[in-house]
N, C-alpha and C. Protein backbone atom coordinates (compact mmCIF):
# COMPACT_ATOMS: atom_id res chain seq x y z
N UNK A 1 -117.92 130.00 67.68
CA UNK A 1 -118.89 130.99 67.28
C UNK A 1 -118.75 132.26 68.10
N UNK A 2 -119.09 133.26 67.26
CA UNK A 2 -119.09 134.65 67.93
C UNK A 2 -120.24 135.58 67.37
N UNK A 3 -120.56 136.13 68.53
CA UNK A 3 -121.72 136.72 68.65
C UNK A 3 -121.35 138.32 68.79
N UNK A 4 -122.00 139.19 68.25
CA UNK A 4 -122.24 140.68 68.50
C UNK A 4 -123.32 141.18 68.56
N UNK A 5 -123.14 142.35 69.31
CA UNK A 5 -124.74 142.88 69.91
C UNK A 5 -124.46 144.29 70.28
N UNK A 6 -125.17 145.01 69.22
CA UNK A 6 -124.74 146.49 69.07
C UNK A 6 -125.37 147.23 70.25
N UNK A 7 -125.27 148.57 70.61
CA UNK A 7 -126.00 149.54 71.02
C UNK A 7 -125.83 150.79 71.53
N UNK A 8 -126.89 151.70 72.03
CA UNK A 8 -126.50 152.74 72.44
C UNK A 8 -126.96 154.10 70.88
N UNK A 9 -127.48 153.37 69.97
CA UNK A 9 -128.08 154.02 68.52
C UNK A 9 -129.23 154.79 68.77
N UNK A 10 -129.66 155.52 68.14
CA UNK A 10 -130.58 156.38 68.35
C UNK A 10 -131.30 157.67 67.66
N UNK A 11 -131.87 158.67 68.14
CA UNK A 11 -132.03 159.82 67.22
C UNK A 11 -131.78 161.26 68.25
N UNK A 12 -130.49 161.91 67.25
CA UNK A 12 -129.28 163.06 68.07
C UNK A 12 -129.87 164.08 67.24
N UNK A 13 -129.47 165.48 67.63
CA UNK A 13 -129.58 166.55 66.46
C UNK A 13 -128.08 166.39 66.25
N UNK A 14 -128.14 167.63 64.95
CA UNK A 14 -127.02 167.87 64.26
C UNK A 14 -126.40 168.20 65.80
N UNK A 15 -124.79 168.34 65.48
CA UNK A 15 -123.87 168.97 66.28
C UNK A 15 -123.94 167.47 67.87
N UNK A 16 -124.84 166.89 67.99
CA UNK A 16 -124.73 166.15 69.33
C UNK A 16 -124.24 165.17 69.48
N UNK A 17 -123.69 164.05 70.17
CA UNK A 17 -122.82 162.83 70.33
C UNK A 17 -123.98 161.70 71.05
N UNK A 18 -123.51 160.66 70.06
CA UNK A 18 -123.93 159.55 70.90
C UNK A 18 -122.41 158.17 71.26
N UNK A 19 -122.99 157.20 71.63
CA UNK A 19 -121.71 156.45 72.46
C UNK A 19 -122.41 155.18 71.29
N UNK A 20 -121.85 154.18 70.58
CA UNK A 20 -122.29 153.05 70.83
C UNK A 20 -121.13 152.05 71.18
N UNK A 21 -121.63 150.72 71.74
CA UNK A 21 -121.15 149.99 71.99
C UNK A 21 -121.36 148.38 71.82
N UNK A 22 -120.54 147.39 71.61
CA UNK A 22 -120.52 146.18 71.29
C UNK A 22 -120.07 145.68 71.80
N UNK A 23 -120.92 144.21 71.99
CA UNK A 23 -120.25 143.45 73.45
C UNK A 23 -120.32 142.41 72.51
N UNK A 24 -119.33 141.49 72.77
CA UNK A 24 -118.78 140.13 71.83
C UNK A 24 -118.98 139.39 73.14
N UNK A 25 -119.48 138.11 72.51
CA UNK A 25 -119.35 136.87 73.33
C UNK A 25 -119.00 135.50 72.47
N UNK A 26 -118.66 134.78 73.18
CA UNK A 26 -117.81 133.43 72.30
C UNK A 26 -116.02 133.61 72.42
N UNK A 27 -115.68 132.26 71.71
CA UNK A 27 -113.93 132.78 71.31
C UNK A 27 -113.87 133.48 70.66
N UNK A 28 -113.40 134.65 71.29
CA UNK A 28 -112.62 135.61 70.87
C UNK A 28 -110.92 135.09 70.73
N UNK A 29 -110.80 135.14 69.07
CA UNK A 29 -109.16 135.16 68.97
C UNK A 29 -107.97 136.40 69.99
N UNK A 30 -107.39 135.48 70.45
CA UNK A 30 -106.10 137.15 70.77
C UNK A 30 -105.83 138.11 70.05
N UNK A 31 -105.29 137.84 68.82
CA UNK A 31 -105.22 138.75 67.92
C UNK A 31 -106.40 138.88 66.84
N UNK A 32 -106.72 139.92 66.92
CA UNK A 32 -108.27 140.32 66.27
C UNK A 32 -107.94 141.47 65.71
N UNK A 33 -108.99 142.08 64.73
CA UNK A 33 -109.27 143.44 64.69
C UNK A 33 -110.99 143.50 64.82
N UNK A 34 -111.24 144.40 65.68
CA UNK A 34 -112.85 144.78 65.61
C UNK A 34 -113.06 145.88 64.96
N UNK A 35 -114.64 146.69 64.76
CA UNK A 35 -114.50 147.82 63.93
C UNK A 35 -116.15 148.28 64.24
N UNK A 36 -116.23 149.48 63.29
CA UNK A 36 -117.39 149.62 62.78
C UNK A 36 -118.02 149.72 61.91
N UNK A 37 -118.68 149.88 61.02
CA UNK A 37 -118.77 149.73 59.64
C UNK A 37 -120.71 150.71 59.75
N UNK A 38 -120.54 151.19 58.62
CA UNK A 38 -122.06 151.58 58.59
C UNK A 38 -122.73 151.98 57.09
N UNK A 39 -123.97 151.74 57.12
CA UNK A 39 -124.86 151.45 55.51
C UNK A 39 -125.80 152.67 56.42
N UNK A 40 -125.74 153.47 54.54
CA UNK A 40 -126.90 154.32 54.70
C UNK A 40 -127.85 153.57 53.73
N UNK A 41 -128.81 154.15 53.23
CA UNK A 41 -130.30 153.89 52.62
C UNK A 41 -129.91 154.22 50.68
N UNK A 42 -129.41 153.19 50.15
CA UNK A 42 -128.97 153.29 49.10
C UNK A 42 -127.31 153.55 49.18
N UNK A 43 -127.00 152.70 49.81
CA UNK A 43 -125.77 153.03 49.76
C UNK A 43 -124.54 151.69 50.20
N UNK A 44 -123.61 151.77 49.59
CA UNK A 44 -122.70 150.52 50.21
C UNK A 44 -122.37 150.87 52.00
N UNK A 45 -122.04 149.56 52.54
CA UNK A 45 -121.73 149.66 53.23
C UNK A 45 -120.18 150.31 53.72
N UNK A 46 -119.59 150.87 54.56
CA UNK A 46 -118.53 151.64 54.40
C UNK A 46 -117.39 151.70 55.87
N UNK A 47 -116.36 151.48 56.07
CA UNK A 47 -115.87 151.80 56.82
C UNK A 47 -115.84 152.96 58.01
N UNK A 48 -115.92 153.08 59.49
CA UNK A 48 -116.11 153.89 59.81
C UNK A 48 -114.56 153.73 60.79
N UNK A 49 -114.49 152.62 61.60
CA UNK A 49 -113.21 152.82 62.06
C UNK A 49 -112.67 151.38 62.53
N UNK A 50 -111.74 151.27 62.75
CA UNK A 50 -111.70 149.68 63.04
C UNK A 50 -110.11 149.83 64.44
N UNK A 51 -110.18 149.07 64.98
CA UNK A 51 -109.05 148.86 66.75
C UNK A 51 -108.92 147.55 66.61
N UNK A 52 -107.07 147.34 66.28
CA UNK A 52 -106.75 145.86 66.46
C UNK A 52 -106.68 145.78 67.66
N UNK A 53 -106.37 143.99 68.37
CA UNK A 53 -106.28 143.66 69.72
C UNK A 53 -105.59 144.52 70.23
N UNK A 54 -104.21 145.14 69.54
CA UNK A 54 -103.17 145.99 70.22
C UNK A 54 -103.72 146.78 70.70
N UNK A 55 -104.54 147.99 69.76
CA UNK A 55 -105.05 149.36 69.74
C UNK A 55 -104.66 149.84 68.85
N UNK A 56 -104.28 149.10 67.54
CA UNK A 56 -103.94 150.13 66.53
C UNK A 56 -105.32 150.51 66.19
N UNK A 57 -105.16 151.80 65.57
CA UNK A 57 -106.84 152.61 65.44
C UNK A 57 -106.53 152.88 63.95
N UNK A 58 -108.04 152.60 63.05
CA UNK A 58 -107.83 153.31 61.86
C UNK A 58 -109.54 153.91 61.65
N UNK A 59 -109.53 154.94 60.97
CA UNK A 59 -110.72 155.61 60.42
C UNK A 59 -110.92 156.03 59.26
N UNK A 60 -112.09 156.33 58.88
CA UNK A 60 -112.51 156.34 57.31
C UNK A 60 -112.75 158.22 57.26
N UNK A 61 -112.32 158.30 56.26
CA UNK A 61 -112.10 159.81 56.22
C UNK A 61 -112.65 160.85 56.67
N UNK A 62 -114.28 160.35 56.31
CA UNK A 62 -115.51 161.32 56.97
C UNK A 62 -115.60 161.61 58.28
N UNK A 63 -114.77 160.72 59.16
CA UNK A 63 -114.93 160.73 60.34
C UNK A 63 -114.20 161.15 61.14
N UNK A 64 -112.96 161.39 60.81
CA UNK A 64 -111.75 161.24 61.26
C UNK A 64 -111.89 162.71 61.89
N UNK A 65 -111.25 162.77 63.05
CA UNK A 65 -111.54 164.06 64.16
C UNK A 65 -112.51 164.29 65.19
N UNK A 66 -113.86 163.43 64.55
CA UNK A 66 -114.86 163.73 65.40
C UNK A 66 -115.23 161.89 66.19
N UNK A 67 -115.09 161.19 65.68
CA UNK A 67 -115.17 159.51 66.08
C UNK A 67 -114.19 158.94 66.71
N UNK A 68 -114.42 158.42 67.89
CA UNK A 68 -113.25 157.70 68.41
C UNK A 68 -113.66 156.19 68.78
N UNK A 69 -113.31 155.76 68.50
CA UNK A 69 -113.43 153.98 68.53
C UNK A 69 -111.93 153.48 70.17
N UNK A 70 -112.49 152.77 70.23
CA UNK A 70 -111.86 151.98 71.77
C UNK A 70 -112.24 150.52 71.96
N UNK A 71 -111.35 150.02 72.78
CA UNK A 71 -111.73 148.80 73.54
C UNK A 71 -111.61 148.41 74.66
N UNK A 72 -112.18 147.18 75.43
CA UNK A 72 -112.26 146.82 76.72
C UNK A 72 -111.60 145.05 76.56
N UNK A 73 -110.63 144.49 76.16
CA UNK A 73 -110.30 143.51 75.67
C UNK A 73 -110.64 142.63 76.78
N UNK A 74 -110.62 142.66 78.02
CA UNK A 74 -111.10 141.85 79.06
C UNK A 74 -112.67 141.84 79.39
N UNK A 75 -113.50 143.36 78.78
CA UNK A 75 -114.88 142.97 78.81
C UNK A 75 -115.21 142.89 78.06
N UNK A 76 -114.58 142.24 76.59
CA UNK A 76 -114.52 141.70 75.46
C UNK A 76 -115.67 143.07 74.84
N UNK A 77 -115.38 144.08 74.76
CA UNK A 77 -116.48 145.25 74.19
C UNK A 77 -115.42 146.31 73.52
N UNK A 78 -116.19 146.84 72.75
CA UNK A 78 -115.50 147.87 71.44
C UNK A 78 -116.65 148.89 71.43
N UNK A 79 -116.31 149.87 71.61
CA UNK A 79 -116.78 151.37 71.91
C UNK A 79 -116.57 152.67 70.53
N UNK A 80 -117.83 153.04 69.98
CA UNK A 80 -117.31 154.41 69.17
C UNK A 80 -118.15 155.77 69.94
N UNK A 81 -117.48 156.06 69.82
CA UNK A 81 -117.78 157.39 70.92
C UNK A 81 -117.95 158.48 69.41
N UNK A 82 -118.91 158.98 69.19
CA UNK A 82 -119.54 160.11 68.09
C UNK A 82 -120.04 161.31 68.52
N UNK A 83 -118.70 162.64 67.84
CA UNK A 83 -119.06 163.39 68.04
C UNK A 83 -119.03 164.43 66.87
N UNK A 84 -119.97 166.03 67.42
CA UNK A 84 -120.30 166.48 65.54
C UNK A 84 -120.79 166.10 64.48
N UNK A 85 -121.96 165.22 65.29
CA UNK A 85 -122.51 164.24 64.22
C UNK A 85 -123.44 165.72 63.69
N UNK A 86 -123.37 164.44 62.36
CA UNK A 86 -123.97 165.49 60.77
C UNK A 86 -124.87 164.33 60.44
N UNK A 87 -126.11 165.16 59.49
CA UNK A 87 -126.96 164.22 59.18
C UNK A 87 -126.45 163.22 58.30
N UNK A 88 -125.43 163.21 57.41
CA UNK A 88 -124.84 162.54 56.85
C UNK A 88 -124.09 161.06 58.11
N UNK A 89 -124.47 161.32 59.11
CA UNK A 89 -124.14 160.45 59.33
C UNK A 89 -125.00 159.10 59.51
N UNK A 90 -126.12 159.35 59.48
CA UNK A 90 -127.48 159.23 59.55
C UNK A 90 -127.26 157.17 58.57
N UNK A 91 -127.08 156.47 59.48
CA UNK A 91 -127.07 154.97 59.07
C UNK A 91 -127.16 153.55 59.79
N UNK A 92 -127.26 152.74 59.52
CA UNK A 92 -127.63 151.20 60.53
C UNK A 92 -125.63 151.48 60.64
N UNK A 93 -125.44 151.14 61.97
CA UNK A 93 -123.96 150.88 62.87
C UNK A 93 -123.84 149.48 62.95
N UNK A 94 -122.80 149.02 61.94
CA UNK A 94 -122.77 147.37 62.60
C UNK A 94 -121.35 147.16 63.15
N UNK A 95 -121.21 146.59 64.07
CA UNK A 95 -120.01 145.68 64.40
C UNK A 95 -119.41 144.90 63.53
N UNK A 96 -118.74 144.36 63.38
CA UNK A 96 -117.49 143.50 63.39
C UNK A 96 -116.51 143.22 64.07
N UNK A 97 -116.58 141.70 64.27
CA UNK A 97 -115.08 140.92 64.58
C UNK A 97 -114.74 140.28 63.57
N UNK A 98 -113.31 140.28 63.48
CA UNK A 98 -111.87 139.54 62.53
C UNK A 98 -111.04 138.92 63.12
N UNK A 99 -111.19 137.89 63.44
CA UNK A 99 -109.69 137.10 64.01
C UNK A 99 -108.53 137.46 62.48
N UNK A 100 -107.69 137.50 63.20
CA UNK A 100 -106.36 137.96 62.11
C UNK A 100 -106.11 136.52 61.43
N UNK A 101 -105.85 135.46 62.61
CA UNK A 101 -106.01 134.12 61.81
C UNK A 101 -107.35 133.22 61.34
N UNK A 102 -108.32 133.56 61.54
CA UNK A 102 -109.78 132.94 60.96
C UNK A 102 -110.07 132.50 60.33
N UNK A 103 -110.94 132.44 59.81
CA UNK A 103 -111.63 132.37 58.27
C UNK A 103 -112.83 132.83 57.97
N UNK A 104 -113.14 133.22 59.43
CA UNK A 104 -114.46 133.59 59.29
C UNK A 104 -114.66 135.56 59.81
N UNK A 105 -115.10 135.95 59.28
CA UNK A 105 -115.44 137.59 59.97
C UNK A 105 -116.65 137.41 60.58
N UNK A 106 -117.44 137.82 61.77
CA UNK A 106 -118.75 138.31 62.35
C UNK A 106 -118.94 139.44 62.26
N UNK A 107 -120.09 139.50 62.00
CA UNK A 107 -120.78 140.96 62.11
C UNK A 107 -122.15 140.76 63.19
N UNK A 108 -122.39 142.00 63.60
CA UNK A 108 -123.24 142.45 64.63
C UNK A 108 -125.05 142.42 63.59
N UNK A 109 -125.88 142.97 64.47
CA UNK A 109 -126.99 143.03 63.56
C UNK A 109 -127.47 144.11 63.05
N UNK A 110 -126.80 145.09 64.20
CA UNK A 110 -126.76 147.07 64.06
C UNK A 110 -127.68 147.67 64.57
N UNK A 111 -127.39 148.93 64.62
CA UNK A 111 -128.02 149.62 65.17
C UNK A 111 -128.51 151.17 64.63
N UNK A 112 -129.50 151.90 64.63
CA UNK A 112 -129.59 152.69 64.05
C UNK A 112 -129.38 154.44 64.22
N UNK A 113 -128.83 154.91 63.98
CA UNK A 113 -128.27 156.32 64.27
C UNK A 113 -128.99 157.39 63.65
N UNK A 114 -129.87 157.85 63.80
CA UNK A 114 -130.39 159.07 62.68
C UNK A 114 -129.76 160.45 63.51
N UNK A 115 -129.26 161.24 62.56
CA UNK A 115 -128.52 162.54 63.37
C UNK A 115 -130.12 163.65 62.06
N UNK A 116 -130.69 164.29 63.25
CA UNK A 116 -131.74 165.63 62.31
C UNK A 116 -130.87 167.05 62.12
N UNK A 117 -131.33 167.34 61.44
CA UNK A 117 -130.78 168.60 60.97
C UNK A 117 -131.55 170.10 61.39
């Protein structure tokens, strides 16, 4: 079993940065991908960026330039660092873990980000 536990969410103005972060506990597979993922209020849930065990990094379009995602593979934690936030960004932040070999995905419980305008 694996556990996630978001944080660091909050309420930014336009233009300001927040940090969040996720700390995993349990087996953690070696090879993984973690991520972030985020739901607005009528809306699917959506990719925001995701860091395999390596560090390969990927991001979802809206974001790309201003979001940086990271990891701490020994303090088993995954980091998105947000900046230029727009009210559009304005959604619950959840985690995810993926073992590459699994069967199972975890998700976090989230956290909430409102960026004002």
């Amino acid at each position: 079993q694996v556990q996630l536990v978001e944080s660091g969410g909050g309420l930014v103005q336009a233009g300001g940065s927040l940090r969040l972060s996720c700390a995993a506990s349990g087996s953690i597979a070696g090879i993984n991908v973690m991520g972030w993922y985020r739901q607005a209020p009528g809306k699917q849930r959506e990719l925001v960026a995701t860091i395999t065990s390596g560090g390969t990094t990927n991001y979802g379009d809206s974001v790309k330039g201003r979001f940086t995602i990271s990891r701490d593979n020994a303090k088993k934690m995954v980091y998105l660092q947000m900046n230029s936030l727009k009210p559009e960004d304005t959604a619950v932040y959840y985690c995810k873990y993926a073992p590459v070999l699994g069967k199972y995905d975890y998700w976090g419980q989230g956290t909430q980000v409102t960026v004002s305008s």
